[in-house]
Protein backbone atom coordinates (compact mmCIF):
# COMPACT_ATOMS: atom_id res chain seq x y z
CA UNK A 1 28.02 86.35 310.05
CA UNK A 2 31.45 85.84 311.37
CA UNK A 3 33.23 88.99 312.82
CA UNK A 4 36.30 88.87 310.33
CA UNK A 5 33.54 89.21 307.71
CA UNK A 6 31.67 91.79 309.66
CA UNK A 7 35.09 93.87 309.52
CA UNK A 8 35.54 93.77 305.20
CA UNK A 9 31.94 95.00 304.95
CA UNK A 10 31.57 98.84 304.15
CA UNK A 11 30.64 101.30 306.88
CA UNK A 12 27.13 101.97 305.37
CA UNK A 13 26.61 98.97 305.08
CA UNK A 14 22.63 99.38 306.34
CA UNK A 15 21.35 96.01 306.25
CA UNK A 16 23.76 93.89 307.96
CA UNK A 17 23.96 97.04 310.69
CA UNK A 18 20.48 97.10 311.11
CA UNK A 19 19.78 92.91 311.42
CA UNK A 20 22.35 93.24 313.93
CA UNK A 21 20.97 95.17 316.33
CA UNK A 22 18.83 94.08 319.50
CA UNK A 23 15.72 95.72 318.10
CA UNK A 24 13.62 97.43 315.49
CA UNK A 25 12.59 100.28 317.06
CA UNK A 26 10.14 102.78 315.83
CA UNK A 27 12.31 105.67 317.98
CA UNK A 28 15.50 105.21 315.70
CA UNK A 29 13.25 105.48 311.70
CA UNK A 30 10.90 108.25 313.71
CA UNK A 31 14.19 110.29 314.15
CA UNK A 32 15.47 109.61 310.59
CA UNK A 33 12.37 111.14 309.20
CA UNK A 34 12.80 114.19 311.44
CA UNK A 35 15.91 114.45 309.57
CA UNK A 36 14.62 113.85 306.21
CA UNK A 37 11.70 116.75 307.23
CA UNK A 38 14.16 118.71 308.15
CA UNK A 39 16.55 118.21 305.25
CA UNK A 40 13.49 118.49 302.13
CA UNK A 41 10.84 120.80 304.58
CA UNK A 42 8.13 118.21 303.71
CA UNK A 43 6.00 116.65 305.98
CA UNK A 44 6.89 112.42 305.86
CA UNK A 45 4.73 109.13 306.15
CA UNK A 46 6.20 105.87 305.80
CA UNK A 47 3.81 102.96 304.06
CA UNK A 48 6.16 100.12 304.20
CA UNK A 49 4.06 96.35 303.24
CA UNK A 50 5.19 92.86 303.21
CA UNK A 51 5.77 91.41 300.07
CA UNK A 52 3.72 88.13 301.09
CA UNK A 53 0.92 87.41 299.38
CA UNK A 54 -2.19 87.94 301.91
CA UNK A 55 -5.06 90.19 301.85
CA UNK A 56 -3.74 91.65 304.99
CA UNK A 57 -0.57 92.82 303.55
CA UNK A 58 -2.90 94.49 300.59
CA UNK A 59 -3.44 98.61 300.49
CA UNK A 60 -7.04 98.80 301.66
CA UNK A 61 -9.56 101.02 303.52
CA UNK A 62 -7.87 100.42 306.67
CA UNK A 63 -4.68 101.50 305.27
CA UNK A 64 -6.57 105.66 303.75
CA UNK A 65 -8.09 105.30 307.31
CA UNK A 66 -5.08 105.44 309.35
CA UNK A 67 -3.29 107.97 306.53
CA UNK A 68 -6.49 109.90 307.38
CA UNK A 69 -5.81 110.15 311.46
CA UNK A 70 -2.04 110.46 310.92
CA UNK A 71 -2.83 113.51 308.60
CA UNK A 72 -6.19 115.03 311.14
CA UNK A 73 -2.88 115.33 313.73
CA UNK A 74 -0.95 117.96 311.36
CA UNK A 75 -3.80 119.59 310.17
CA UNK A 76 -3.47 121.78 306.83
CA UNK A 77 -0.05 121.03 305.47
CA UNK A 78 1.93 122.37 302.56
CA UNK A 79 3.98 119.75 301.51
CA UNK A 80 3.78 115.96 302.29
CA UNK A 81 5.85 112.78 301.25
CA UNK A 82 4.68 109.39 301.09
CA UNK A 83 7.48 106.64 301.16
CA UNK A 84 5.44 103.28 299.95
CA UNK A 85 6.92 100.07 299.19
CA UNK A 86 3.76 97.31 298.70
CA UNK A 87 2.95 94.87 295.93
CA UNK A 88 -0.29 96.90 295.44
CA UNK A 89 -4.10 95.83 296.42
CA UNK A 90 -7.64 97.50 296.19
CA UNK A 91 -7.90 100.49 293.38
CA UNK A 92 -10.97 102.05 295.38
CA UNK A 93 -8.53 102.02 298.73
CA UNK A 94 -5.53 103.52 296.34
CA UNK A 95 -8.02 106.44 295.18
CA UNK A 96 -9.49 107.07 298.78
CA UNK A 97 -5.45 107.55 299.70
CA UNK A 98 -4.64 109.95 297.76
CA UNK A 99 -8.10 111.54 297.99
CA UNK A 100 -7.40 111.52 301.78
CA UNK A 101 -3.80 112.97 301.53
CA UNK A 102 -4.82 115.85 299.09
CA UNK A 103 -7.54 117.04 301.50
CA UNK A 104 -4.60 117.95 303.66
CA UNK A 105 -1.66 119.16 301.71
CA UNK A 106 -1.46 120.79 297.99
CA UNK A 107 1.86 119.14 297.53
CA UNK A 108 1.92 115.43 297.40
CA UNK A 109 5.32 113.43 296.54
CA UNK A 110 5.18 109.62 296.54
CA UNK A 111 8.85 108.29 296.98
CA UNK A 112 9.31 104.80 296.33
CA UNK A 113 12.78 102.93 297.81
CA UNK A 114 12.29 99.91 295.86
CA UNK A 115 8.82 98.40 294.77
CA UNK A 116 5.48 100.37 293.83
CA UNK A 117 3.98 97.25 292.06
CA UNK A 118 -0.16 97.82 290.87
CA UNK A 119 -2.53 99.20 293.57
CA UNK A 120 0.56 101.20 294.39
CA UNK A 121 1.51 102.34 290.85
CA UNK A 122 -2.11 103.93 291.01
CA UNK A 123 -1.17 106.01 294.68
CA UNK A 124 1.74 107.18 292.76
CA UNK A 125 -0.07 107.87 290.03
CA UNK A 126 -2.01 110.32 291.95
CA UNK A 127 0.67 112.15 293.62
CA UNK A 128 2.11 115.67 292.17
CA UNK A 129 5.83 113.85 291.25
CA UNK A 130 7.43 110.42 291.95
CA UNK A 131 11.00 110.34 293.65
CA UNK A 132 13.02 107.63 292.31
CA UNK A 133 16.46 106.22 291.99
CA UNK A 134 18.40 103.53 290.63
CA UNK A 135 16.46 100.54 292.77
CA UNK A 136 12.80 102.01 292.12
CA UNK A 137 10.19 100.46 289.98
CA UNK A 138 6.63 101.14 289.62
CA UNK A 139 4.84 98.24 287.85
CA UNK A 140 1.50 97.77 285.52
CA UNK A 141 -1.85 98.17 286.95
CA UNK A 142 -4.14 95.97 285.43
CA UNK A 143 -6.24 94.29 288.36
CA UNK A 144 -5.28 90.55 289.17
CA UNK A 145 -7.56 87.82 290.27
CA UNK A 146 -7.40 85.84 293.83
CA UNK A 147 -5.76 83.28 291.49
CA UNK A 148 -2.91 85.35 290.75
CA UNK A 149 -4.39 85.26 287.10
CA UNK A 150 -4.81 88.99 285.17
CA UNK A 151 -8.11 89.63 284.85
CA UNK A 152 -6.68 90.95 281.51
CA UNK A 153 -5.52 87.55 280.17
CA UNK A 154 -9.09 86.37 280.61
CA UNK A 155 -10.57 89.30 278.55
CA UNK A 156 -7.60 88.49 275.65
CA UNK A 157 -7.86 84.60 275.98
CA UNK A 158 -12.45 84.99 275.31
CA UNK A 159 -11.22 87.86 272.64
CA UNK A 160 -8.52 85.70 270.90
CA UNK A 161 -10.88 82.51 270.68
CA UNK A 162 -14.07 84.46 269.73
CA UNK A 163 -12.18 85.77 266.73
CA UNK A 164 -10.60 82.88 265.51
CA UNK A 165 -14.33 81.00 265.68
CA UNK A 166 -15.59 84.44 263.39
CA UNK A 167 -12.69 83.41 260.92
CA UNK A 168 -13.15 79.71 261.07
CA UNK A 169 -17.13 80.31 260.44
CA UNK A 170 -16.02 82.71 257.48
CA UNK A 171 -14.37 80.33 255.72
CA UNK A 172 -16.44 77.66 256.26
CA UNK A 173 -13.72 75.39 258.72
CA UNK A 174 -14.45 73.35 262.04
CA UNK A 175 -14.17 75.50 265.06
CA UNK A 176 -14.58 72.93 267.50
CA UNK A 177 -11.79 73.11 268.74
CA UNK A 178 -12.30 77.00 270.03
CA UNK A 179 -16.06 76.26 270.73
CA UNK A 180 -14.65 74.02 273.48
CA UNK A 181 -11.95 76.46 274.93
CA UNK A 182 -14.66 79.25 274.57
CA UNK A 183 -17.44 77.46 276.57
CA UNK A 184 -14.77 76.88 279.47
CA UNK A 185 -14.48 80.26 280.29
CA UNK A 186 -17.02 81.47 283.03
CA UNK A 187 -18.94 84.48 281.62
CA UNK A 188 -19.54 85.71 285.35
CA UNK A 189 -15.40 85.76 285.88
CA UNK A 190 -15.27 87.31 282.41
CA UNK A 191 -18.18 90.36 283.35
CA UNK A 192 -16.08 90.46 286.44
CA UNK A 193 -12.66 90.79 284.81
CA UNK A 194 -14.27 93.41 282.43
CA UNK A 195 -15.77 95.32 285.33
CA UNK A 196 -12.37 95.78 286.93
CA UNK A 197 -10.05 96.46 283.99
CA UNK A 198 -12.87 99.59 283.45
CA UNK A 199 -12.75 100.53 286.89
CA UNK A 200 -8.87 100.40 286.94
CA UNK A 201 -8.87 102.50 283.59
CA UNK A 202 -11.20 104.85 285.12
CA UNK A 203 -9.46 105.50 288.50
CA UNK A 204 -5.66 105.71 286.71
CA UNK A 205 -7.27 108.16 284.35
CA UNK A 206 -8.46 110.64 287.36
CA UNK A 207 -6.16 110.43 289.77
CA UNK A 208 -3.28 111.18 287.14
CA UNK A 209 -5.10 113.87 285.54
CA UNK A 210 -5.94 114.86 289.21
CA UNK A 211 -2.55 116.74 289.75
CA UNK A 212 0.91 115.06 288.38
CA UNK A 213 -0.99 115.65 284.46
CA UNK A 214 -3.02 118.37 284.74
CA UNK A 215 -1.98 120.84 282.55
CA UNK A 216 -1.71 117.87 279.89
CA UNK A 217 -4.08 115.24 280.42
CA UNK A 218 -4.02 111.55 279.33
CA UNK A 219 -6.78 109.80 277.64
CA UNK A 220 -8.47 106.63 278.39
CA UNK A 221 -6.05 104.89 275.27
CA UNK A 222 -3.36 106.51 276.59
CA UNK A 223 -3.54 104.47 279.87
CA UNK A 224 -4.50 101.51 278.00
CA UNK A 225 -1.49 101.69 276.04
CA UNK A 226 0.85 102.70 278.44
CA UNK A 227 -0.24 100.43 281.32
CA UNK A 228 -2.87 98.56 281.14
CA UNK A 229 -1.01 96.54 277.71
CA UNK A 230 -0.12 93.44 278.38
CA UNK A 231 1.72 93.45 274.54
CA UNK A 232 3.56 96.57 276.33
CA UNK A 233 4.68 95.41 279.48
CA UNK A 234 4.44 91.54 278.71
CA UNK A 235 4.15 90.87 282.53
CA UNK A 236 1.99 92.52 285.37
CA UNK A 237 5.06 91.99 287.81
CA UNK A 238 7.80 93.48 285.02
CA UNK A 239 9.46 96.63 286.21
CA UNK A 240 9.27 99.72 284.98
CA UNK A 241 12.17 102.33 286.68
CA UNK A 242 12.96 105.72 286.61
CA UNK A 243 13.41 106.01 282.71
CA UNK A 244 10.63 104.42 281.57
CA UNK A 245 8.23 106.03 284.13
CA UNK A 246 9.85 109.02 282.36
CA UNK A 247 8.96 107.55 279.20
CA UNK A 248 5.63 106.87 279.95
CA UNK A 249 4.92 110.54 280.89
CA UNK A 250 4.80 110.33 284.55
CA UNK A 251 6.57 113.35 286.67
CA UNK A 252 9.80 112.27 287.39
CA UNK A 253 12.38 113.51 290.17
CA UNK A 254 15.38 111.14 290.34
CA UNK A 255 17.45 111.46 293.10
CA UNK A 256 21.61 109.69 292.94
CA UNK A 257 21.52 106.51 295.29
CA UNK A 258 24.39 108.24 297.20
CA UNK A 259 22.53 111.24 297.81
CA UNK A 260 21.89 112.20 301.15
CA UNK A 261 19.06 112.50 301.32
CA UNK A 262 18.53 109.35 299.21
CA UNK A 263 21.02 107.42 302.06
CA UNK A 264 18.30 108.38 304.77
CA UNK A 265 15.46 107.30 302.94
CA UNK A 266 16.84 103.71 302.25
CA UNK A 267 17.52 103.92 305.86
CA UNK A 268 14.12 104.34 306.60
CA UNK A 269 12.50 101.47 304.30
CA UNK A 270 15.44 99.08 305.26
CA UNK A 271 14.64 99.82 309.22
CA UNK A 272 10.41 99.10 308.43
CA UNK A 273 11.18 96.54 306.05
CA UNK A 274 13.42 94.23 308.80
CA UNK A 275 10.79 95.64 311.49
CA UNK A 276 7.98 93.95 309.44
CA UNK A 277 9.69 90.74 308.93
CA UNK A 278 10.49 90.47 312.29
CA UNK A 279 8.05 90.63 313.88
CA UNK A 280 5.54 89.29 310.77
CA UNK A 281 3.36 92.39 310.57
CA UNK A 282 1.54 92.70 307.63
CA UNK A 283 2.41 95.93 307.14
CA UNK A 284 4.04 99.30 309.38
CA UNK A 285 2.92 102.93 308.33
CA UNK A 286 4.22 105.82 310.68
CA UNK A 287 5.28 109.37 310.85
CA UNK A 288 7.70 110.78 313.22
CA UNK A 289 5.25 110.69 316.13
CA UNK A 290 3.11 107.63 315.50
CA UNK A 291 3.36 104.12 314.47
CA UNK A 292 0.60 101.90 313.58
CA UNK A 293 1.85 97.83 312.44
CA UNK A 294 -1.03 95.83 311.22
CA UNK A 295 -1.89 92.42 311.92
CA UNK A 296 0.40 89.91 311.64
CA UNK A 297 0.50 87.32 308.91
CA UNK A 298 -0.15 83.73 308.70
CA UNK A 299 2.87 81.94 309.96
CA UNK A 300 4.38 80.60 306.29
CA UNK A 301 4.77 76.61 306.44
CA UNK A 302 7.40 74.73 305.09
């Protein structure tokens, strides 16, 4: 970027100010959240992922394991934030999270800069409120395959078919069409599908009525309905912001983009987000006094 353009860019301008510098360093987005503790009086971890679509980049175990020894350092705390930004991952490693993080503290915010997308809708899920603003989305949760495939769109596509063959068989017309398209589908990857859409149903359900719904809990239809519905949502990866979280009866705190508060958080995710593409780490999560990056990803070809 030239300097003439450098000079017609606004002062906050975090991005460009931050790519520009010689380094990422942990020092500068350890400080910031000293700031932010000091400005809210809650205790801050940053879970900032790459987007890229790895394993490694995933929430997992290894992911509630460090939360765990970042936590074991502060010891009983009253009030904690999470900043996450992650395209999701394992449910089980979303539940032991916030399991993990509620050991510790009473009073568990999630805050989410920009994207909270499946595995990471669920964390959410489980925390007391969600802080959001204008750029935030949370997403659906139903599970995906390796593929990239909803394991919900299998369920539908056997459901669809099977009923269709019922009618045709009714009234007496060739189905061979559907007995074709039927026998294609694997009935291992379908008992599969069906065990994970249950076991996302089932940890969405208790780690919602956990804390953030408490005193009004949802049913298991309610978090079909809501998001698990593909004739809802129409896409796993379709956003769902502030208002519609709102909407969907999750506890909502929205916080003005040019808040200050909000202006240090972006800070922070802009700092780990450049930090992890740097450097190609799968994924940074830190507190003001430690820093953990995960392994790095595959180098992308082409």
């Amino acid at each position: 970027m030239s300097e003439q353009n450098q000079n017609n860019l606004p002062s906050d301008h975090t991005l460009i100010r931050v790519i520009n510098e010689v380094s990422s360093n942990a020092v500068i987005r350890q400080d910031l959240m000293k700031k932010l503790t000091t400005l809210t009086g809650r205790k801050v971890i940053s879970y900032i992922s790459s987007m890229y679509p790895h394993p490694i980049a995933f929430i997992n175990d290894w992911d509630a394991e460090t939360i765990e020894n970042i936590l074991r350092s502060y010891g009983k705390v009253d009030k904690l934030d999470l900043i996450i930004h992650s395209s999701g991952g394992f449910a089980e490693s979303a539940e032991r999270i916030v399991n993990s993080i509620y050991s510790y503290c009473d009073d568990f915010r999630i805050i989410i800069p920009t994207q909270a997308k499946s595995a990471a809708t669920m964390v959410a899920m489980g925390a007391s409120s969600i802080l959001m603003s204008d750029t935030s989305e949370i997403g659906a949760i139903d599970p995906q395959l390796p593929t990239g495939i909803a394991a919900q769109s299998v369920i539908k596509a056997y459901e669809e078919l099977k009923q269709k063959i019922d009618e045709k068989q009714k009234q007496q017309q060739p189905y061979d069409t559907e007995l074709i398209s039927i026998s294609k589908i694997d009935p291992i990857l379908l008992r599969e599908c069906r065990k994970y859409m249950g076991l996302a149903k089932d940890i969405a359900l208790k780690l919602l009525n956990k804390k953030m719904l408490s005193d009004k809990p949802m049913s298991i239809s309610d978090i079909e309905t809501r998001f698990l519905d593909d004739g809802q949502t129409f896409s796993h990866g379709r956003l769902i912001n502030h208002l519609e979280a709102e909407k969907l009866g999750l506890k909502i705190e929205y916080v003005d983009k040019f808040d200050e508060k909000w202006k240090i958080i972006w800070e922070i995710y802009i700092r780990s987000k450049v930090a992890v593409s740097q450097h190609n780490f799968s994924k940074i999560i830190e507190d003001e006094k430690y820093s953990l990056q995960a392994g790095n990803l595959p180098i992308r070809q082409g």
